[in-house]
PDB file of N, CA and C in Angstrom:
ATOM      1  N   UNK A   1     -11.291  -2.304  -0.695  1.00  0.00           N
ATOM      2  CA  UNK A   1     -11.214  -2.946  -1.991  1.00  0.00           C
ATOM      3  C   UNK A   1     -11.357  -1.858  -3.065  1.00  0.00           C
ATOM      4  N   UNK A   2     -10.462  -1.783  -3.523  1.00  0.00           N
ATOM      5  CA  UNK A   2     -10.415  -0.631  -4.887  1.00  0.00           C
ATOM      6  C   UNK A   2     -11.109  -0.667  -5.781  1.00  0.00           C
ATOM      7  N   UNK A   3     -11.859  -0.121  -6.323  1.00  0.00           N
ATOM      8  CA  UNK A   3     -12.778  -0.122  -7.876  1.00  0.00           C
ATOM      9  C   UNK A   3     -11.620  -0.253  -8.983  1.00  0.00           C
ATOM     10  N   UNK A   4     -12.536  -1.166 -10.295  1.00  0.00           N
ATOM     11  CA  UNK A   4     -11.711  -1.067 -11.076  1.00  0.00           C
ATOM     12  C   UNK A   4     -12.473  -0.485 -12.148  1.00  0.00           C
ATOM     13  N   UNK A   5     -11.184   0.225 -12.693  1.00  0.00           N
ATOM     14  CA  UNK A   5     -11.973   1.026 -14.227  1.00  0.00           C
ATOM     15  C   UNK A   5     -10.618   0.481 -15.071  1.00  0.00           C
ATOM     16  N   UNK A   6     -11.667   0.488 -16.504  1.00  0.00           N
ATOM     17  CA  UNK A   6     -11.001   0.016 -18.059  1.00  0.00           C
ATOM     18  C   UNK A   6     -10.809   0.748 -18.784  1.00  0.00           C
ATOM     19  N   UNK A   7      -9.945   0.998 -18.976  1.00  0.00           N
ATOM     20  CA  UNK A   7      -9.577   1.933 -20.181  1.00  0.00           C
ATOM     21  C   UNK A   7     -10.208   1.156 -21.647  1.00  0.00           C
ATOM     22  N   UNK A   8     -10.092   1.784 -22.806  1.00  0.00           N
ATOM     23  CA  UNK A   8     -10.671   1.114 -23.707  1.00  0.00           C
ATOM     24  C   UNK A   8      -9.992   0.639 -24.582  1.00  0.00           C
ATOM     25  N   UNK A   9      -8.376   0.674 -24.503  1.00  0.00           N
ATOM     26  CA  UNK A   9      -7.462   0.107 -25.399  1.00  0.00           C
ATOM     27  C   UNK A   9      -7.101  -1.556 -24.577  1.00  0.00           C
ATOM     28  N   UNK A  10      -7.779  -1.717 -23.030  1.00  0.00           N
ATOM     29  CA  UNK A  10      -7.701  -2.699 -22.135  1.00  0.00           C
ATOM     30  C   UNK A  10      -8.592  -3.795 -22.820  1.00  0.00           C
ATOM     31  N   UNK A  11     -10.015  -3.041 -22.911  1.00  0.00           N
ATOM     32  CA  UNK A  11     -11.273  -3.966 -23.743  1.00  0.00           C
ATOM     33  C   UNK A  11     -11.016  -4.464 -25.270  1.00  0.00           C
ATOM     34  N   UNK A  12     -10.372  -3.497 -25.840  1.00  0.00           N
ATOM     35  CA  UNK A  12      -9.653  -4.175 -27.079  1.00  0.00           C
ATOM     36  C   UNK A  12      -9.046  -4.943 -26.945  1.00  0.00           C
ATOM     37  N   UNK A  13      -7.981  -4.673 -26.355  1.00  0.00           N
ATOM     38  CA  UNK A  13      -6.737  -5.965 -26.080  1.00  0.00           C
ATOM     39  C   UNK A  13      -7.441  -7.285 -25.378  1.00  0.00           C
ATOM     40  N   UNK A  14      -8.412  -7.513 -24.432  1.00  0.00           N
ATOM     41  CA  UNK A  14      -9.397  -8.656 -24.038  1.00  0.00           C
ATOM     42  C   UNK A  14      -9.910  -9.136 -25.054  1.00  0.00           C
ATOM     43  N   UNK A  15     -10.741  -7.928 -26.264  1.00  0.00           N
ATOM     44  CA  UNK A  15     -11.656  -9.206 -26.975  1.00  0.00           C
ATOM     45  C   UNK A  15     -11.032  -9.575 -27.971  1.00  0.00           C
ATOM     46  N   UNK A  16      -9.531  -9.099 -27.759  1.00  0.00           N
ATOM     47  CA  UNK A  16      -8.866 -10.014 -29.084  1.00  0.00           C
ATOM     48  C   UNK A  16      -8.055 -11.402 -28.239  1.00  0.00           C
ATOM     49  N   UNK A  17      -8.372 -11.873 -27.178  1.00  0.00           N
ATOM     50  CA  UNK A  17      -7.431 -13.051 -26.924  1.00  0.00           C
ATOM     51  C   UNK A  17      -8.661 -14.240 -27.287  1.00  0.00           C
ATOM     52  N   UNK A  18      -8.047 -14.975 -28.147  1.00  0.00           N
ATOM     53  CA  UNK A  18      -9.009 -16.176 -28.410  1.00  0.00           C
ATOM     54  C   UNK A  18      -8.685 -17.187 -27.531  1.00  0.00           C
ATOM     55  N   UNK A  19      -7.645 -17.675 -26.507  1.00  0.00           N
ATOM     56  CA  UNK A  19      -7.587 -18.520 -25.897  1.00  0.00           C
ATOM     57  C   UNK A  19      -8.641 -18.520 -24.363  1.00  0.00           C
ATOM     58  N   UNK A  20      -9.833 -19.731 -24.235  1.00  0.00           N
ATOM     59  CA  UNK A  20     -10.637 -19.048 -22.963  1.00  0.00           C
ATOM     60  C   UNK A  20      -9.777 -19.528 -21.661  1.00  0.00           C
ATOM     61  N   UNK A  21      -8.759 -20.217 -21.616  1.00  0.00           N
ATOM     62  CA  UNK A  21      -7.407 -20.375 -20.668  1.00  0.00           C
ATOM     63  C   UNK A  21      -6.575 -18.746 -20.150  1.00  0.00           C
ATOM     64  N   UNK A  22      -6.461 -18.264 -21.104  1.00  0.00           N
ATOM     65  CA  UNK A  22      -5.898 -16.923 -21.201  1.00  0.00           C
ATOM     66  C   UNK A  22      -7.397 -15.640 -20.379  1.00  0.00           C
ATOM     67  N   UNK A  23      -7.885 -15.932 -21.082  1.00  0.00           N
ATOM     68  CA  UNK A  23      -8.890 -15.167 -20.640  1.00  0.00           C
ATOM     69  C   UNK A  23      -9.603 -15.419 -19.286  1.00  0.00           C
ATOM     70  N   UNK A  24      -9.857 -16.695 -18.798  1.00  0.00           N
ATOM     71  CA  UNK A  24      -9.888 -17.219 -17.466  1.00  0.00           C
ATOM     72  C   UNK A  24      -9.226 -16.419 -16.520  1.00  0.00           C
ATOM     73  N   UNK A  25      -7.430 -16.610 -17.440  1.00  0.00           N
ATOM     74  CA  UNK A  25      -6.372 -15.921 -16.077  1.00  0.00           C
ATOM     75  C   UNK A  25      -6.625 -14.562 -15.948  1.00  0.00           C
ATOM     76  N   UNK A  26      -6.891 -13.754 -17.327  1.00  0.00           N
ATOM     77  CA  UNK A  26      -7.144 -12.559 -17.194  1.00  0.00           C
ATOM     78  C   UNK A  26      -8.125 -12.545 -15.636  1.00  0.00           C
ATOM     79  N   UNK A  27      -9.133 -12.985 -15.497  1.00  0.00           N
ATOM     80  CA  UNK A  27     -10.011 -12.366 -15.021  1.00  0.00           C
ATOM     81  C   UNK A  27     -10.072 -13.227 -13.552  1.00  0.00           C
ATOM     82  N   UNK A  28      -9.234 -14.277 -13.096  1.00  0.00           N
ATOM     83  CA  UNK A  28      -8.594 -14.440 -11.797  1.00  0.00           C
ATOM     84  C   UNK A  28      -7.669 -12.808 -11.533  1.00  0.00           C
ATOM     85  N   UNK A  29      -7.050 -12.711 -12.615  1.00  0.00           N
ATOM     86  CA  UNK A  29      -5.359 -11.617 -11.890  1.00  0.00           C
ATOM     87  C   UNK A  29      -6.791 -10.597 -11.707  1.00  0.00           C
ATOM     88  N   UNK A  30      -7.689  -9.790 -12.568  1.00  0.00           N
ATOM     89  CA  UNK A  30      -8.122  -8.979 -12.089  1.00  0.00           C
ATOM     90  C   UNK A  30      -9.324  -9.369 -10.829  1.00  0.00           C
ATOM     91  N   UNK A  31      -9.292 -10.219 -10.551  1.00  0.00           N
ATOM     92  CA  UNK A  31      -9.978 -10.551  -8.731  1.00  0.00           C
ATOM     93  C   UNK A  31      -8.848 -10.493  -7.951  1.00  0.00           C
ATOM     94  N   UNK A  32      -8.011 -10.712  -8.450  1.00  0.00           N
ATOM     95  CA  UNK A  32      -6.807 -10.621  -7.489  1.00  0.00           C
ATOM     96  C   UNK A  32      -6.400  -9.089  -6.815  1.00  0.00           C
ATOM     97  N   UNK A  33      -6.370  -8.445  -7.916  1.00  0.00           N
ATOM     98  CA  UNK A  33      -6.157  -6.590  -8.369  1.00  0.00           C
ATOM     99  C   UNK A  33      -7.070  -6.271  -7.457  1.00  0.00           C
ATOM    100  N   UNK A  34      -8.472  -5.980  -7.677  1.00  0.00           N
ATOM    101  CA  UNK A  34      -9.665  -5.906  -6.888  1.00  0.00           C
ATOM    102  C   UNK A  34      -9.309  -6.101  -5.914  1.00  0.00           C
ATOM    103  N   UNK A  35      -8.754  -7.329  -5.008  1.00  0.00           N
ATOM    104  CA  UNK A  35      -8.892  -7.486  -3.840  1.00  0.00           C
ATOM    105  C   UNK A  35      -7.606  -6.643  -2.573  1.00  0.00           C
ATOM    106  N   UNK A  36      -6.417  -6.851  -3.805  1.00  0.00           N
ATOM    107  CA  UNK A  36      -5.166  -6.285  -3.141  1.00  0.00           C
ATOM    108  C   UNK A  36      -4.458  -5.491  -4.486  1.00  0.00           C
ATOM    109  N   UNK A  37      -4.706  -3.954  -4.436  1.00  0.00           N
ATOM    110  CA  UNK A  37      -4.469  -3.402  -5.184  1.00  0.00           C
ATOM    111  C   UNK A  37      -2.952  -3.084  -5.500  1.00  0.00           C
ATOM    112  N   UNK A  38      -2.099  -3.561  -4.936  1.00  0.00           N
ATOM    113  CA  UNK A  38      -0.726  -3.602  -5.017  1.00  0.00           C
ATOM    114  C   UNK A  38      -0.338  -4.919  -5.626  1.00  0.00           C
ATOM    115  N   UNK A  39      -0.981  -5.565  -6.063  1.00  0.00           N
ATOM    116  CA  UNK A  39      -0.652  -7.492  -6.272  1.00  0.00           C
ATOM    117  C   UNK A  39       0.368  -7.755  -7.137  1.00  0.00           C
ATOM    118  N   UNK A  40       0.210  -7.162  -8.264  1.00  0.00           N
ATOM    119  CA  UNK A  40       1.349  -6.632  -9.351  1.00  0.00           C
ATOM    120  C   UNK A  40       2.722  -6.205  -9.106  1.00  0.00           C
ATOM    121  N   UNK A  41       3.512  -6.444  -9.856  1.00  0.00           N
ATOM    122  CA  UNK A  41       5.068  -6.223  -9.882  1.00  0.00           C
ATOM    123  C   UNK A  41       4.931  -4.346 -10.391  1.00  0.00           C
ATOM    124  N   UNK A  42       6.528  -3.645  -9.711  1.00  0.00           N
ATOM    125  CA  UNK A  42       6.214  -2.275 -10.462  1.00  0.00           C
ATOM    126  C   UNK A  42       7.836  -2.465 -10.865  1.00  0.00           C
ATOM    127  N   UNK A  43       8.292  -3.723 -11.103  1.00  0.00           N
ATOM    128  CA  UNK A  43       9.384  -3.850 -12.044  1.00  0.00           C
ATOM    129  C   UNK A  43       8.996  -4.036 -13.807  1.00  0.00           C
ATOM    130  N   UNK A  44       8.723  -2.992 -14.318  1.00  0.00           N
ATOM    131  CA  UNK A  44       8.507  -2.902 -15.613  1.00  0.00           C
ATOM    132  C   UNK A  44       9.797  -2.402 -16.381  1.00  0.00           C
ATOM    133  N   UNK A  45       9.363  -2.585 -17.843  1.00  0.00           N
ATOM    134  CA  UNK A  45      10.714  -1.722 -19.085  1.00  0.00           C
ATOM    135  C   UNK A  45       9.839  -0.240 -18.680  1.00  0.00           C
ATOM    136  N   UNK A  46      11.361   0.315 -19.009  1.00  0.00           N
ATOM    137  CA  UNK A  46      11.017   2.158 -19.211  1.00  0.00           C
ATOM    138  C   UNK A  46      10.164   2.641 -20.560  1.00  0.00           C
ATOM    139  N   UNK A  47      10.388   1.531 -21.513  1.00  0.00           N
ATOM    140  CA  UNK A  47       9.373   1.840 -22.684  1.00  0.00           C
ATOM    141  C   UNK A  47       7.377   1.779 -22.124  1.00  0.00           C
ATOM    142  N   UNK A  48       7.352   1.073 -21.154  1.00  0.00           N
ATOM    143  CA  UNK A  48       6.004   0.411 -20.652  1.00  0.00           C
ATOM    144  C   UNK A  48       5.564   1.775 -19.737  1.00  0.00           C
ATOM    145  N   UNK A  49       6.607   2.397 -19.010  1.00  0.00           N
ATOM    146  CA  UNK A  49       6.596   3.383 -18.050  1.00  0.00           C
ATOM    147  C   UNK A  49       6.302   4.794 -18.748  1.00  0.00           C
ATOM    148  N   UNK A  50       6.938   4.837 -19.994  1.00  0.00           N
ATOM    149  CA  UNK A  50       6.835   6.321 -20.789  1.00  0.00           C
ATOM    150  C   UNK A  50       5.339   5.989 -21.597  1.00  0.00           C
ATOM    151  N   UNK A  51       5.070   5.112 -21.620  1.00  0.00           N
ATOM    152  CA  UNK A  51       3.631   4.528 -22.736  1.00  0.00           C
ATOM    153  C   UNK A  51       2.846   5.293 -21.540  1.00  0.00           C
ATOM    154  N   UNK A  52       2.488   4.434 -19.935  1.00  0.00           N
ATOM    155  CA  UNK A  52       1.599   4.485 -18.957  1.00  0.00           C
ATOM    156  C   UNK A  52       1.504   5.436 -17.984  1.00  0.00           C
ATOM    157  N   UNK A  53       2.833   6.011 -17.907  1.00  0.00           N
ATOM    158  CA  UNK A  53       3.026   6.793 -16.767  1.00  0.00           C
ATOM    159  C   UNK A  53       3.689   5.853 -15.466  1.00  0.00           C
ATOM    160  N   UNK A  54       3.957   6.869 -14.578  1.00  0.00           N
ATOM    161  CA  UNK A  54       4.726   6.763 -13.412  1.00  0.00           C
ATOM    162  C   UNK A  54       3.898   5.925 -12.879  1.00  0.00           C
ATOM    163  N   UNK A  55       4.723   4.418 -12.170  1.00  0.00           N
ATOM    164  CA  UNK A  55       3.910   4.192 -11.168  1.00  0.00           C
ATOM    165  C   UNK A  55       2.386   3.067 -11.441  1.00  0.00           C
ATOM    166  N   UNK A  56       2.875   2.548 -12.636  1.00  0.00           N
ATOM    167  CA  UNK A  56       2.141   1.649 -13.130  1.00  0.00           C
ATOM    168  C   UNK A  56       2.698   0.040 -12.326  1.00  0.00           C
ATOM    169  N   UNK A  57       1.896  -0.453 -12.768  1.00  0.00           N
ATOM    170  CA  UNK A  57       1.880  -2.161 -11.879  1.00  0.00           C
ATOM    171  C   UNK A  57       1.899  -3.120 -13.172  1.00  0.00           C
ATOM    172  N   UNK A  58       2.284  -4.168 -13.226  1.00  0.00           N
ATOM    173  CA  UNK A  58       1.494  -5.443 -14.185  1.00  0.00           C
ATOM    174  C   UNK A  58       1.681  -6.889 -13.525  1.00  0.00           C
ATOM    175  N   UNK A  59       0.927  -8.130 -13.985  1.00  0.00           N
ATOM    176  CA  UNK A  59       0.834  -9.103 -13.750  1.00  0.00           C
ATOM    177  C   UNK A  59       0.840  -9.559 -14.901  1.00  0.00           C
ATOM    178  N   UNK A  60       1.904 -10.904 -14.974  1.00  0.00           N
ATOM    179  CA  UNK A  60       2.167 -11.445 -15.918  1.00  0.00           C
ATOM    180  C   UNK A  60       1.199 -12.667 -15.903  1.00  0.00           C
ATOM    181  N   UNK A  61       0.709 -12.803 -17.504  1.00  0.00           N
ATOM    182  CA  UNK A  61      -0.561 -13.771 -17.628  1.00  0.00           C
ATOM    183  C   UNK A  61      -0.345 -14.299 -18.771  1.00  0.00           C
ATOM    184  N   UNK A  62       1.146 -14.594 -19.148  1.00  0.00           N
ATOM    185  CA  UNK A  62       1.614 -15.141 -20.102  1.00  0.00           C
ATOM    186  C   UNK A  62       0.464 -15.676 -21.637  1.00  0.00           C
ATOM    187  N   UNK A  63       0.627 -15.600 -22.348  1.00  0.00           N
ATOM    188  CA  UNK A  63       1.895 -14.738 -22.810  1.00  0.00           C
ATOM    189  C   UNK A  63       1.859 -13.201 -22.722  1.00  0.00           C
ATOM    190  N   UNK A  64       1.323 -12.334 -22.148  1.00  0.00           N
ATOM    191  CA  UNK A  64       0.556 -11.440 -21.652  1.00  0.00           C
ATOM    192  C   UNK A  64       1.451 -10.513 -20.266  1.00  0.00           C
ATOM    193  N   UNK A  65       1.618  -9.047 -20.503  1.00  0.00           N
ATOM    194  CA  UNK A  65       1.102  -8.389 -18.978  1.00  0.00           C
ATOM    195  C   UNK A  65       0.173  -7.789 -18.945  1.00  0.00           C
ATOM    196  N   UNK A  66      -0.270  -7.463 -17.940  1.00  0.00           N
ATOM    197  CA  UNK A  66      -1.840  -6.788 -17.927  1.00  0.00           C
ATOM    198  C   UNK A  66      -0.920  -5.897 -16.865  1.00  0.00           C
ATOM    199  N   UNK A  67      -1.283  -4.488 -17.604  1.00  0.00           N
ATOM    200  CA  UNK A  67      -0.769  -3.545 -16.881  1.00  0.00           C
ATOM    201  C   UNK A  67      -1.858  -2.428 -16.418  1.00  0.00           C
ATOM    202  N   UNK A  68      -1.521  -1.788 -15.041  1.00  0.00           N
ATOM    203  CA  UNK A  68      -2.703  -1.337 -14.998  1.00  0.00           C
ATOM    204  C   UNK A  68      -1.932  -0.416 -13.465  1.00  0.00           C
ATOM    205  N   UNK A  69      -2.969   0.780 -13.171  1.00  0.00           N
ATOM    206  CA  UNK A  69      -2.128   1.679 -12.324  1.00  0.00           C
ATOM    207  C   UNK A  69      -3.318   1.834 -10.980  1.00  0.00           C
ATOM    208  N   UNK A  70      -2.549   1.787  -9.697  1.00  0.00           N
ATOM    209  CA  UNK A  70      -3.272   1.733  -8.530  1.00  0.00           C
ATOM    210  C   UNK A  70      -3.456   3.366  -8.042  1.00  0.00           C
ATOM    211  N   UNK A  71      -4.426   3.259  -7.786  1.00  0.00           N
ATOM    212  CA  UNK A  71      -4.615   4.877  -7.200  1.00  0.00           C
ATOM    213  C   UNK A  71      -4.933   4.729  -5.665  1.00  0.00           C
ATOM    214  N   UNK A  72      -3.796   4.800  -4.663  1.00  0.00           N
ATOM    215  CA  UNK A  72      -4.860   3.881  -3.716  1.00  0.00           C
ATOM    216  C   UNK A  72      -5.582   5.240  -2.248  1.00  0.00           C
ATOM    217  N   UNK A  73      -4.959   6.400  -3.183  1.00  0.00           N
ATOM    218  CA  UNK A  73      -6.026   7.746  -2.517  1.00  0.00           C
ATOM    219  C   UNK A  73      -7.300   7.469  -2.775  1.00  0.00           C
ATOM    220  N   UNK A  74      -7.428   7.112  -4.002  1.00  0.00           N
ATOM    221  CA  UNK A  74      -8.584   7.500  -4.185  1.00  0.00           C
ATOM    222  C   UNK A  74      -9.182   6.215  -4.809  1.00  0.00           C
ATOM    223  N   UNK A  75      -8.727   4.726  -4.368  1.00  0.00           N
ATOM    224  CA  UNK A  75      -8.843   3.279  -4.309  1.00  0.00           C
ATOM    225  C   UNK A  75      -9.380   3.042  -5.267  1.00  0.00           C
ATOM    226  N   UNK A  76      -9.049   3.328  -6.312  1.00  0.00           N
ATOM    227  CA  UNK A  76      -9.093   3.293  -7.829  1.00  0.00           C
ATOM    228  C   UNK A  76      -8.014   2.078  -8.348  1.00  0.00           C
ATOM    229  N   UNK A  77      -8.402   1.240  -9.739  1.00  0.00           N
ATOM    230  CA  UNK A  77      -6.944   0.733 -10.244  1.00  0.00           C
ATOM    231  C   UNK A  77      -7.622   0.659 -11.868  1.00  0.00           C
ATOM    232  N   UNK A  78      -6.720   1.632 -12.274  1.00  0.00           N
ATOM    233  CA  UNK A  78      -7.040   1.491 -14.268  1.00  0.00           C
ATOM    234  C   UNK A  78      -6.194   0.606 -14.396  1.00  0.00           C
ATOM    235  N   UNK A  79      -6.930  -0.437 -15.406  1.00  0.00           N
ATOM    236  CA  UNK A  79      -6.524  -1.290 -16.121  1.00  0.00           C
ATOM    237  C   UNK A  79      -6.063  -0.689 -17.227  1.00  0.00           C
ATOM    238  N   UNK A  80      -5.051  -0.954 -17.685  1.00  0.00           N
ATOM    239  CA  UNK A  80      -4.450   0.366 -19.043  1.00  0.00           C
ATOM    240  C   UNK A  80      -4.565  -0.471 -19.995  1.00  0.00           C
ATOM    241  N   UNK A  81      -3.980  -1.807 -20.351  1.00  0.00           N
ATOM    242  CA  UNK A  81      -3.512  -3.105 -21.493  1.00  0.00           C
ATOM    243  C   UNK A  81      -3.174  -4.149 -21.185  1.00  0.00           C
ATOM    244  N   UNK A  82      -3.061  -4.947 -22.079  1.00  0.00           N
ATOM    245  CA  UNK A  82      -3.002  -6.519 -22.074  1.00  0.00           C
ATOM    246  C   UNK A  82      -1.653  -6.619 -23.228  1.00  0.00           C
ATOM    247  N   UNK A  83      -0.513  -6.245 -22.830  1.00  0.00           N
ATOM    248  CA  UNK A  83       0.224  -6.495 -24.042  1.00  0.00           C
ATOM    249  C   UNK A  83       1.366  -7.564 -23.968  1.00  0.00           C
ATOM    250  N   UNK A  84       1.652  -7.651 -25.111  1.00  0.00           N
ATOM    251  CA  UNK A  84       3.019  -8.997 -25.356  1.00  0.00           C
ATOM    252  C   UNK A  84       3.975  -8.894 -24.389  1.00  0.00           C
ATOM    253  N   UNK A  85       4.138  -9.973 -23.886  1.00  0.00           N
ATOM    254  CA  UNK A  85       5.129  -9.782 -22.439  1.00  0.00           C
ATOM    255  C   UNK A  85       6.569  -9.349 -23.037  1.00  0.00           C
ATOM    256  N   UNK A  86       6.988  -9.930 -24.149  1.00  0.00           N
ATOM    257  CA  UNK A  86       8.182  -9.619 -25.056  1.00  0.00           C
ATOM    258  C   UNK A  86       8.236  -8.113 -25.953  1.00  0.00           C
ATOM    259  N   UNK A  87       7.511  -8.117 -25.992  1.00  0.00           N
ATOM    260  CA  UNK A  87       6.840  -6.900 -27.369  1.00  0.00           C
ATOM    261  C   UNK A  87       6.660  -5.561 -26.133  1.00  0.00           C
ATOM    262  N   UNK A  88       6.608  -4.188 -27.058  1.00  0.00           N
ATOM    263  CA  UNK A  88       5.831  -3.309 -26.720  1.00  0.00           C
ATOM    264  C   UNK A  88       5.086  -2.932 -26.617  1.00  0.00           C
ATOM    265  N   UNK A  89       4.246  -2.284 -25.778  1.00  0.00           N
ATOM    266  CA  UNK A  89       2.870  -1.841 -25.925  1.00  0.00           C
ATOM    267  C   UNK A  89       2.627  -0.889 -27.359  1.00  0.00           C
TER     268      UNK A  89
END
């Protein structure tokens, strides 16, 4: 089971969702992450890829992805953002 670490533009983007529906899912997808560190799609935009780097993951949590990158040498997964599924990071 991989550790998870937060980046701090991740914790921003959390304490700004006012919906506690939204925020619920947030924090199912990241038990999910935790448990199977691949759970996430690595079909992203190339704008999301040049923001995060190579090799990033997200789960869509509408209106929301939560993107976040698996390290699974070293069974790590940064949570990077929570951004507009339409929009750019």
């Amino acid at each position: 089971m991989p550790q998870l670490e937060f980046s701090e533009r991740f914790a921003d983007d959390l304490a700004a969702v006012t919906s506690p529906r939204v925020e619920a899912r947030v924090m199912r997808a990241l038990d999910c992450i935790e448990s199977f560190g691949n759970f996430g799609s690595p079909l992203l935009p190339r704008s999301v890829e040049d923001r995060f780097g190579n090799g990033v993951r997200k789960v869509v949590i509408r209106p929301f992805d939560l993107i976040y990158t698996h390290y699974p040498e070293q069974d790590l997964v940064r949570v990077e953002a929570l951004v507009y599924a339409r929009g750019t990071p």
